[in-house]
Protein backbone atom coordinates (compact mmCIF):
# COMPACT_ATOMS: atom_id res chain seq x y z
CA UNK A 1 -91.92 58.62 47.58
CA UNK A 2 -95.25 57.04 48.56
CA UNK A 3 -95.80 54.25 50.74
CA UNK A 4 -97.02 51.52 48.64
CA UNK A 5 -100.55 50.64 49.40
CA UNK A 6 -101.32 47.02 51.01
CA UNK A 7 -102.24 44.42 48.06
CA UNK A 8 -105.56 44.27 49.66
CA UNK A 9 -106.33 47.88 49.41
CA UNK A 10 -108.14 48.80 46.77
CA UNK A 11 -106.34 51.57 44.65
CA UNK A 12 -106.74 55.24 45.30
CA UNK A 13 -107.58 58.15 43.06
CA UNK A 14 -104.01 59.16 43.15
CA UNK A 15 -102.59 55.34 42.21
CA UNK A 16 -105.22 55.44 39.14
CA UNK A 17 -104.17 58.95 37.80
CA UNK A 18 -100.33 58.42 38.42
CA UNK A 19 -101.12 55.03 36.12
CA UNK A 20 -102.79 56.82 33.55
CA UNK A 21 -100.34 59.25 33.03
CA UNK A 22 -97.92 57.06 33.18
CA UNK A 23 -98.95 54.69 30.22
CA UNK A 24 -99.15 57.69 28.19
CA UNK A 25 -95.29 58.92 28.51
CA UNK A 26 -92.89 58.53 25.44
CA UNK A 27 -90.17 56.28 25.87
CA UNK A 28 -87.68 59.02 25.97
CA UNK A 29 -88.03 62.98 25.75
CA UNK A 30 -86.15 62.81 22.31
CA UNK A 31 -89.89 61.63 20.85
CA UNK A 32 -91.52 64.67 21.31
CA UNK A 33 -91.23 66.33 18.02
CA UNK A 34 -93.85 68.52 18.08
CA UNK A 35 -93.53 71.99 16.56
CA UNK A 36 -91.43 75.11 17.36
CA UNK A 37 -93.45 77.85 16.48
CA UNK A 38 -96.65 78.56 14.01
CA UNK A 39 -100.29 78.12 15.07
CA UNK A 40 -101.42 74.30 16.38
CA UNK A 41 -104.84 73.04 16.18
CA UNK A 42 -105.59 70.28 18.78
CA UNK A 43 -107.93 67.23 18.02
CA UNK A 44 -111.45 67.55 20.02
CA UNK A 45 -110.28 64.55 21.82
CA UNK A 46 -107.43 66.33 23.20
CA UNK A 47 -109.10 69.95 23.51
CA UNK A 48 -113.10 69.39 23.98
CA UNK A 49 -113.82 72.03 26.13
CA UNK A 50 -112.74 75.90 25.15
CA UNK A 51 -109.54 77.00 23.00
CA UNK A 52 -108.78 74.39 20.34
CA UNK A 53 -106.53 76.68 17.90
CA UNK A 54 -103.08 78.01 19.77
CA UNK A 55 -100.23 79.98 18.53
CA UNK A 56 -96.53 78.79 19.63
CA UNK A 57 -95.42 81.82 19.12
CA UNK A 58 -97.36 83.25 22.10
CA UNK A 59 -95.91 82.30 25.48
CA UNK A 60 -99.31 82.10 27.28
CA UNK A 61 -100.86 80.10 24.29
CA UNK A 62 -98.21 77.81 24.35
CA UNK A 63 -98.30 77.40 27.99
CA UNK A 64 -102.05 76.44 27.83
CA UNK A 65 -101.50 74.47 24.64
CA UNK A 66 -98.97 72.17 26.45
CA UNK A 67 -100.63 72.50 29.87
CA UNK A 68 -104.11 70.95 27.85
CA UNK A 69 -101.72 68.06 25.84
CA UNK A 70 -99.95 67.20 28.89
CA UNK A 71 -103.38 66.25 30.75
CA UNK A 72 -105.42 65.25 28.07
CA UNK A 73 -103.32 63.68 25.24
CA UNK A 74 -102.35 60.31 24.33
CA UNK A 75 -98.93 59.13 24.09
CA UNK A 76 -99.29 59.99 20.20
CA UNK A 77 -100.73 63.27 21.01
CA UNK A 78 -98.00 64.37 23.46
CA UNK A 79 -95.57 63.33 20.58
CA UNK A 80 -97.06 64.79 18.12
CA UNK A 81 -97.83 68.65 20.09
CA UNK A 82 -94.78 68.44 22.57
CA UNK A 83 -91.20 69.85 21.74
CA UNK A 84 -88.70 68.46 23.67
CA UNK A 85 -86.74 71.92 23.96
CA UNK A 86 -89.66 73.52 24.41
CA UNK A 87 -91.53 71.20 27.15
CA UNK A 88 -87.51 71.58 28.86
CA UNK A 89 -87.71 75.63 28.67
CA UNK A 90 -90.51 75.47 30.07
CA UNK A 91 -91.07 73.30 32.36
CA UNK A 92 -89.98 74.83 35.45
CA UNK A 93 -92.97 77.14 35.02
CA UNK A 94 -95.18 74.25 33.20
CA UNK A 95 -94.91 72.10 36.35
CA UNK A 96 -96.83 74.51 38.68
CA UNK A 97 -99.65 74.38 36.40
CA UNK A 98 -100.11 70.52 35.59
CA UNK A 99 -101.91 68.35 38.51
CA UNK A 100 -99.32 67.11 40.87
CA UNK A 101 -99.29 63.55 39.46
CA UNK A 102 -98.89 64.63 35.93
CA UNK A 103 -95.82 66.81 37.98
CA UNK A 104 -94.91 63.47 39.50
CA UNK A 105 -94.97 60.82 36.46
CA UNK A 106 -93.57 63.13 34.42
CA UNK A 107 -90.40 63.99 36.95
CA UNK A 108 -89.94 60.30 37.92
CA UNK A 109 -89.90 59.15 34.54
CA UNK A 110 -87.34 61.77 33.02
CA UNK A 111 -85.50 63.61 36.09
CA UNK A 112 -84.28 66.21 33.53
CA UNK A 113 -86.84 67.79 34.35
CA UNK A 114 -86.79 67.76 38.07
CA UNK A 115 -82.88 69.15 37.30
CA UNK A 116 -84.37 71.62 35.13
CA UNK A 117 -87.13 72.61 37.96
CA UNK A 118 -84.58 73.15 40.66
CA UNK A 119 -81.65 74.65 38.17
CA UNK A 120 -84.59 77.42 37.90
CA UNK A 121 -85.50 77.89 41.24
């Protein structure tokens, strides 16, 4: 864990992004109801840039698909596009692709998924 910064000190890049990530997170895994399988279309919003249209069913497309949600979305967006089981499954492979603070919020907030991570390893 961190040191925490002095009050003084201004906040860092890495204090702003752990915050923003952090306001987004459900309030429990169990919200993310997203679909199984089938073929998702994400909100510009959410997906502005490249790929907007992603089939489940497709391991790489869903890896991207949750990879995009995961650093883009809003909290309804990551409950809307996230499976719980899936984002689990996944996950120990998901992590290395996310930014290390998304890594980080997400781990701190729900340690399932650091078990799930090092269960994997």
């Amino acid at each position: 864990m961190a040191p925490l910064p002095h009050p003084l000190s201004p906040p860092t890049t890495a204090d702003v992004l752990r915050a923003r990530y952090a306001g987004r997170l459900p309030a429990s895994l169990s919200k993310l109801a997203g679909p199984l399988g089938g073929t998702v279309e994400l909100p510009l919003h959410v997906a502005w840039s490249g790929l907007r249209s992603y089939d489940l069913d497709r391991p790489r497309q869903r890896m991207s698909l949750y990879r995009t949600v995961l650093a883009e979305g809003q909290r309804d967006d990551l409950t809307a596009y996230l499976n719980q089981d899936l984002l689990v499954e996944q996950w120990p492979v998901l992590r290395t692709l996310v930014s290390r603070h998304i890594r980080q919020v997400w781990e701190e907030a729900f340690p399932q998924l650091a078990d799930q991570a090092s269960t994997a390893a």
